[in-house]
Protein backbone atom coordinates (compact mmCIF):
# COMPACT_ATOMS: atom_id res chain seq x y z
CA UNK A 1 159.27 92.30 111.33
CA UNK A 2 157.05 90.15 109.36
CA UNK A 3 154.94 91.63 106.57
CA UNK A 4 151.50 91.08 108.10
CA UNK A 5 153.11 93.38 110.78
CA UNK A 6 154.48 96.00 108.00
CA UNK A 7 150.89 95.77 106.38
CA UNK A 8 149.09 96.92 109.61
CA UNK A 9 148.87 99.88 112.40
CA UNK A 10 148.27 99.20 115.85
CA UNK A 11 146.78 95.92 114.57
CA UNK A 12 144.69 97.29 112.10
CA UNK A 13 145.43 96.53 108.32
CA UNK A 14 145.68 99.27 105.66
CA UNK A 15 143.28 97.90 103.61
CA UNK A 16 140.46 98.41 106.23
CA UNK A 17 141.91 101.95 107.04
CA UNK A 18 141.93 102.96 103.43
CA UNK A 19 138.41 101.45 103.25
CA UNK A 20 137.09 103.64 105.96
CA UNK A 21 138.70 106.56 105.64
CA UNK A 22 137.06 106.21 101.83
CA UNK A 23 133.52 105.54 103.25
CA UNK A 24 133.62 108.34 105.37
CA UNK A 25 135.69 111.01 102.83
CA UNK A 26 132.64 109.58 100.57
CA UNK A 27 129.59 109.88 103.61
CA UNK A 28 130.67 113.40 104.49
CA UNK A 29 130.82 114.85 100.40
CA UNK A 30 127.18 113.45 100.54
CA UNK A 31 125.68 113.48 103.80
CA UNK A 32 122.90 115.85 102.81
CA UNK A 33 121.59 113.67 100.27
CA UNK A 34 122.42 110.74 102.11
CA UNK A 35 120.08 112.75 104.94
CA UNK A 36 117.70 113.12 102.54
CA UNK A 37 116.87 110.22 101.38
CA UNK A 38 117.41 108.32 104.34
CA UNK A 39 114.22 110.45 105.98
CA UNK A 40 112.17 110.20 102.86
CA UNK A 41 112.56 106.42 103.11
CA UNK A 42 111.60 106.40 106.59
CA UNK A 43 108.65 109.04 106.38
CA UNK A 44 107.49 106.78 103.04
CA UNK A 45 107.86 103.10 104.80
CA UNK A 46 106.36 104.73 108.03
CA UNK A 47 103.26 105.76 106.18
CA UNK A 48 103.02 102.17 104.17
CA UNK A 49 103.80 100.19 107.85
CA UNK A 50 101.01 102.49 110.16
CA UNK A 51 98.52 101.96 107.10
CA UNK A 52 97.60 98.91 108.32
CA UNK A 53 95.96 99.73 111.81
CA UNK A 54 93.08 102.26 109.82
CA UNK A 55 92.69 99.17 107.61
CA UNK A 56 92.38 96.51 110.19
CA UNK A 57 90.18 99.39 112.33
CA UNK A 58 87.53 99.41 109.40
CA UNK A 59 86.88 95.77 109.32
CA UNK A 60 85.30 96.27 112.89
CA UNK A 61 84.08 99.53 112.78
CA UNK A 62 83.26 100.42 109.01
CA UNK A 63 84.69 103.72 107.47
CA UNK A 64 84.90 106.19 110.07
CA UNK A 65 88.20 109.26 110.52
CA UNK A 66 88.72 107.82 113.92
CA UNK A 67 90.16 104.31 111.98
CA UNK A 68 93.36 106.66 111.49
CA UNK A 69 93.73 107.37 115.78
CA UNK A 70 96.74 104.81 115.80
CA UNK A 71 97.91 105.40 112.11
CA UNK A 72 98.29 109.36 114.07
CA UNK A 73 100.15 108.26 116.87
CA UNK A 74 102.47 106.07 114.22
CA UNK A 75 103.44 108.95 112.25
CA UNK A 76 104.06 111.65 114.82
CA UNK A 77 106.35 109.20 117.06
CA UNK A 78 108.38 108.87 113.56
CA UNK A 79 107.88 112.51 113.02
CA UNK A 80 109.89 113.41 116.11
CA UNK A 81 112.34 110.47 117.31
CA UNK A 82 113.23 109.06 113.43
CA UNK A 83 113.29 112.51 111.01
CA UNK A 84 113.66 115.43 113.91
CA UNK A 85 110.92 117.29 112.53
CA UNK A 86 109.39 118.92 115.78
CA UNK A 87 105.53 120.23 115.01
CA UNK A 88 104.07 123.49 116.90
CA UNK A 89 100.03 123.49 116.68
CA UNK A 90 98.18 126.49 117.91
CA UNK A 91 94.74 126.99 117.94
CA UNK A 92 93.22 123.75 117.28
CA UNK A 93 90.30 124.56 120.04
CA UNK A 94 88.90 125.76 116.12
CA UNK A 95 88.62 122.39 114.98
CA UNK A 96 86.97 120.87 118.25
CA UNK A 97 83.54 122.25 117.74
CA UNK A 98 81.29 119.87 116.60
CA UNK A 99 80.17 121.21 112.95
CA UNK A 100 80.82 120.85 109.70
CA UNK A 101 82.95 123.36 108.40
CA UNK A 102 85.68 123.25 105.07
CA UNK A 103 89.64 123.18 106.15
CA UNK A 104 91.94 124.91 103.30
CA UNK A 105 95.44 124.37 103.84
CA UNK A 106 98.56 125.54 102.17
CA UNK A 107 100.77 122.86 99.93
CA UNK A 108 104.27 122.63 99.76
CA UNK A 109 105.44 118.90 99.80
CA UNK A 110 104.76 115.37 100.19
CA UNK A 111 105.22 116.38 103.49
CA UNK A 112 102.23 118.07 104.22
CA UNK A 113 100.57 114.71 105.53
CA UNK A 114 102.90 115.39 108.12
CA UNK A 115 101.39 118.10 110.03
CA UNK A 116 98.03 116.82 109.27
CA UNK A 117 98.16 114.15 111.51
CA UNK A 118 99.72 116.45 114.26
CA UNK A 119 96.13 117.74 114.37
CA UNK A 120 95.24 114.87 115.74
CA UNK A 121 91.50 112.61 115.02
CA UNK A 122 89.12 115.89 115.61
CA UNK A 123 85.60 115.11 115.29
CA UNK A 124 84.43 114.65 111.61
CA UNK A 125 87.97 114.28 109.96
CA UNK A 126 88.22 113.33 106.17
CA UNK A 127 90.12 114.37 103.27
CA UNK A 128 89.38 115.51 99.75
CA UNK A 129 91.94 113.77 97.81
CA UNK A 130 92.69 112.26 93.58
CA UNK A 131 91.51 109.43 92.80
CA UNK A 132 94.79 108.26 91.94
CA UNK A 133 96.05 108.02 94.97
CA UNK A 134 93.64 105.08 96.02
CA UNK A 135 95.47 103.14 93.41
CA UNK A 136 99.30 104.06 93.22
CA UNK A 137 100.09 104.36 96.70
CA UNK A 138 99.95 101.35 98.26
CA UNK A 139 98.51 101.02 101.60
CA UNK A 140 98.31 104.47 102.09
CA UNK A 141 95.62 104.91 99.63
CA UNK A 142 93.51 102.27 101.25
CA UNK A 143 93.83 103.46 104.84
CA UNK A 144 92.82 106.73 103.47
CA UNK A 145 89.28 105.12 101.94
CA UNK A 146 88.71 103.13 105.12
CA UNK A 147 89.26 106.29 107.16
CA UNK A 148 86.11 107.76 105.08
CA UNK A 149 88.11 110.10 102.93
CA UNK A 150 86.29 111.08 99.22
CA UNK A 151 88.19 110.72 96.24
CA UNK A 152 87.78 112.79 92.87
CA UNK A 153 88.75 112.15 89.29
CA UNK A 154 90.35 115.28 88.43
CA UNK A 155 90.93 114.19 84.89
CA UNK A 156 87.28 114.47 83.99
CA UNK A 157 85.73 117.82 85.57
CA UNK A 158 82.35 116.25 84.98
CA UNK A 159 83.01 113.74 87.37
CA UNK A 160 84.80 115.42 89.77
CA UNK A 161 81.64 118.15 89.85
CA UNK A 162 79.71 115.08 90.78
CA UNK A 163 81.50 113.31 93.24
CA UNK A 164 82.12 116.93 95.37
CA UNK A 165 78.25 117.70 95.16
CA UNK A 166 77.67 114.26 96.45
CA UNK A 167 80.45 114.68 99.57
CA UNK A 168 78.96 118.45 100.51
CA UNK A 169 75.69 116.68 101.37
CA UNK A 170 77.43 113.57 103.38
CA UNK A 171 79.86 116.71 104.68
CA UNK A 172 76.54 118.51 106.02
CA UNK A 173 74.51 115.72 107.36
CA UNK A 174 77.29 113.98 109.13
CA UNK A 175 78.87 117.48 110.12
CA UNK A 176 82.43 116.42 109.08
CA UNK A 177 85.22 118.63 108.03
CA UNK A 178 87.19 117.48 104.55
CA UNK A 179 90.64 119.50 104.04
CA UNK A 180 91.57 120.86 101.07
CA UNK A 181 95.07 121.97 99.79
CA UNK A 182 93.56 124.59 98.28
CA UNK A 183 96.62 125.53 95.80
CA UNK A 184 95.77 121.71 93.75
CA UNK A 185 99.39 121.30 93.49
CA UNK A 186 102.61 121.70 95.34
CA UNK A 187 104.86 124.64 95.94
CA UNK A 188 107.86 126.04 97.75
CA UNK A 189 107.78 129.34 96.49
CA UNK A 190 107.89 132.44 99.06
CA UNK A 191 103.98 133.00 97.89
CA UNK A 192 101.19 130.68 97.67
CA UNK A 193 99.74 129.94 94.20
CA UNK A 194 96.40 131.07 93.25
CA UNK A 195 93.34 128.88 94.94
CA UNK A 196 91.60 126.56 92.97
CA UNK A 197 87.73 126.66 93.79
CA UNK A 198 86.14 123.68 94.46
CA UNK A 199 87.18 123.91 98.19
CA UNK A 200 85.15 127.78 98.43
CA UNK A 201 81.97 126.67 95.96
CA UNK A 202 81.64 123.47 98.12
CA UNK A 203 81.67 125.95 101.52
CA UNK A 204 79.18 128.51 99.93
CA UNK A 205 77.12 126.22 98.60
CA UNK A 206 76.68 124.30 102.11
CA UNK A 207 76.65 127.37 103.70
CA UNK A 208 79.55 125.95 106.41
CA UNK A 209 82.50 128.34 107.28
CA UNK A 210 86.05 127.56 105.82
CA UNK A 211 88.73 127.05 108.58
CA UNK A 212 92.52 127.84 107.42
CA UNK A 213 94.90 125.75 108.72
CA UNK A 214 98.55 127.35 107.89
CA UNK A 215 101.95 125.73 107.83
CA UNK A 216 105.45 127.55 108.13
CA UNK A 217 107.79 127.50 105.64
CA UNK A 218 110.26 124.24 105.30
CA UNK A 219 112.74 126.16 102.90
CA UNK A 220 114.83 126.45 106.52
CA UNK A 221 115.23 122.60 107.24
CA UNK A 222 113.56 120.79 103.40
CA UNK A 223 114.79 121.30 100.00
CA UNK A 224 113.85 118.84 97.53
CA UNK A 225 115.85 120.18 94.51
CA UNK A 226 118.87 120.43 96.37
CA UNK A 227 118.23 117.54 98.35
CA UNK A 228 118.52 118.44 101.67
CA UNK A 229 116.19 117.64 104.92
CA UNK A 230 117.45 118.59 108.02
CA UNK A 231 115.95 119.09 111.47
CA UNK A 232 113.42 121.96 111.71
CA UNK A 233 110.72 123.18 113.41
CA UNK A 234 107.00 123.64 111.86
CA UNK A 235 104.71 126.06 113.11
CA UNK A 236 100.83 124.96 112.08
CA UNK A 237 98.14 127.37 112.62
CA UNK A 238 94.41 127.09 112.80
CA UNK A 239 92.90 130.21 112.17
CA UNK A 240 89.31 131.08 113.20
CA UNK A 241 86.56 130.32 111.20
CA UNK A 242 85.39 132.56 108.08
CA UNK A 243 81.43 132.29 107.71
CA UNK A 244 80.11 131.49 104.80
CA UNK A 245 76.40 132.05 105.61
CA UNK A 246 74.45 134.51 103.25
CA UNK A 247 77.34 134.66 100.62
CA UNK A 248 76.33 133.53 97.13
CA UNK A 249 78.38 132.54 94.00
CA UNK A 250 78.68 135.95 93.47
CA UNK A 251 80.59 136.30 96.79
CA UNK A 252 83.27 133.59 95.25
CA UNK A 253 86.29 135.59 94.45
CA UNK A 254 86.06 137.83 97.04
CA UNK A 255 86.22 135.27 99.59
CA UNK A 256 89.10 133.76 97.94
CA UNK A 257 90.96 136.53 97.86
CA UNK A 258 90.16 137.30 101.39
CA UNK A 259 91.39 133.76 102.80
CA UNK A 260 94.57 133.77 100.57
CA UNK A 261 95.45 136.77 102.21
CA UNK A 262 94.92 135.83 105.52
CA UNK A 263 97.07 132.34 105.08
CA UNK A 264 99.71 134.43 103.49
CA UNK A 265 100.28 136.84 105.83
CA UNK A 266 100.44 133.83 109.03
CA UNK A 267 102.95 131.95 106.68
CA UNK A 268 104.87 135.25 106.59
CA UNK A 269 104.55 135.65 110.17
CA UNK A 270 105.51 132.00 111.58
CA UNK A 271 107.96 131.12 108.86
CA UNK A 272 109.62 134.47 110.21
CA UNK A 273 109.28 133.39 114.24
CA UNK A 274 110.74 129.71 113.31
CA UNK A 275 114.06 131.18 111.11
CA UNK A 276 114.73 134.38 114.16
CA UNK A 277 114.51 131.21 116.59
CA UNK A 278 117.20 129.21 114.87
């Protein structure tokens, strides 16, 4: 027997069986954080790649929400055939009517975008978002300014003030709907953090109704400190509108309160129905 025979099985050398059986000792230690990564790449370089059909969509059409129709469609194909993230949406006959209203959502990753876009282009779409964001996030930030979204300077409250007193009269004339995560920063906790106000002073002081729009959980299928992102379900609620009309600044707190409540007790609910379903 030769040794190029004694250095191989069934025609296969050692060195390539060694090699795999190292890759895939090494793949399976670290799948989950291969996993994770992998779908944070593609959820990131989806974003960047469908950025360019709101951008394109402007140049014709000037800075409307419906720019992002196709930028939509982009994301939720990736959504479900790329990073197995399946969306449920109920109630969105609440965003359909054709007045301006406030949307305050819960925050609890990057990922939030997500099931934004599973709402689809209702009429009068925008988003309140920082300023920062039209400048360090590549084409995403652009698609969002030629979709008609309004940025603020948080950094300088003066300016901010401003710029949201100068949206709530475009919000009003044009009847659009801008969408607030209402907890100004993200969180995974089992509670929401406390509401920042802009989102409620801008409603009251328009007099338009704020609409809650809820997601589930992701602590069953996204964990960004321990790096995992699996498959998962997400459950995103509208919930019907909460009149504003009559209430003063006065009124402030208690309507607050009154919505945080509300959003807390349907993430309770659905995170609850997607984890007995698994």
């Amino acid at each position: 027997m030769s040794e190029t025979e004694n250095s191989e099985v069934f025609g296969i050398s050692y060195s390539v069986i060694l090699s795999s059986l190292v890759v895939g000792i090494v793949t399976w230690i670290f799948y989950d954080k291969i996993q994770f990564f992998g779908k944070l790449l593609i959820a990131n370089l989806s974003w960047q790649f469908f950025s360019i059909f709101p951008i394109l969509a402007s140049l014709f059409y000037g800075r409307i929400p419906e720019n992002r129709r196709l930028f939509s469609i982009g994301v939720q194909l990736t959504n479900k055939y790329l990073i197995g993230t399946k969306y449920i949406v109920r109630n969105q006959k609440y965003l359909e009517d054709d007045k301006a209203c406030v949307i305050v959502s819960n925050h609890q990753s990057s990922l939030d975008g997500n099931f934004m876009v599973h709402l689809g282009n209702y009429k009068g779409s925008i988003v309140i978002l920082k300023k920062s964001l039209l400048y360090f996030s590549g084409l995403l930030g652009l698609a969002f300014y030629c979709s008609g979204s309004i940025f603020v300077d948080r950094g300088n409250p003066e300016t901010a003030k401003k710029s949201l007193n100068s949206a709530r009269e475009e919000v009003v004339r044009k009847k659009l709907k801008p969408q607030f995560y209402a907890e100004g920063t993200r969180h995974m906790g089992k509670e929401m953090l406390p509401f920042k106000k802009g989102a409620f002073v801008m409603a009251i002081q328009a007099q338009i109704p704020i609409l809650p729009v809820v997601a589930s959980s992701y602590r069953h299928f996204y964990d960004k400190r321990k790096k995992v992102f699996k498959q998962g379900t997400v459950i995103v609620t509208c919930l019907p509108p909460i009149p504003t009309t009559g209430l003063t600044m006065g009124d402030l707190n208690d309507l607050i309160d009154r919505v945080w409540k509300q959003m807390q007790e349907t993430i309770d609910n659905t995170t609850e129905e997607v984890e007995n379903s698994l």
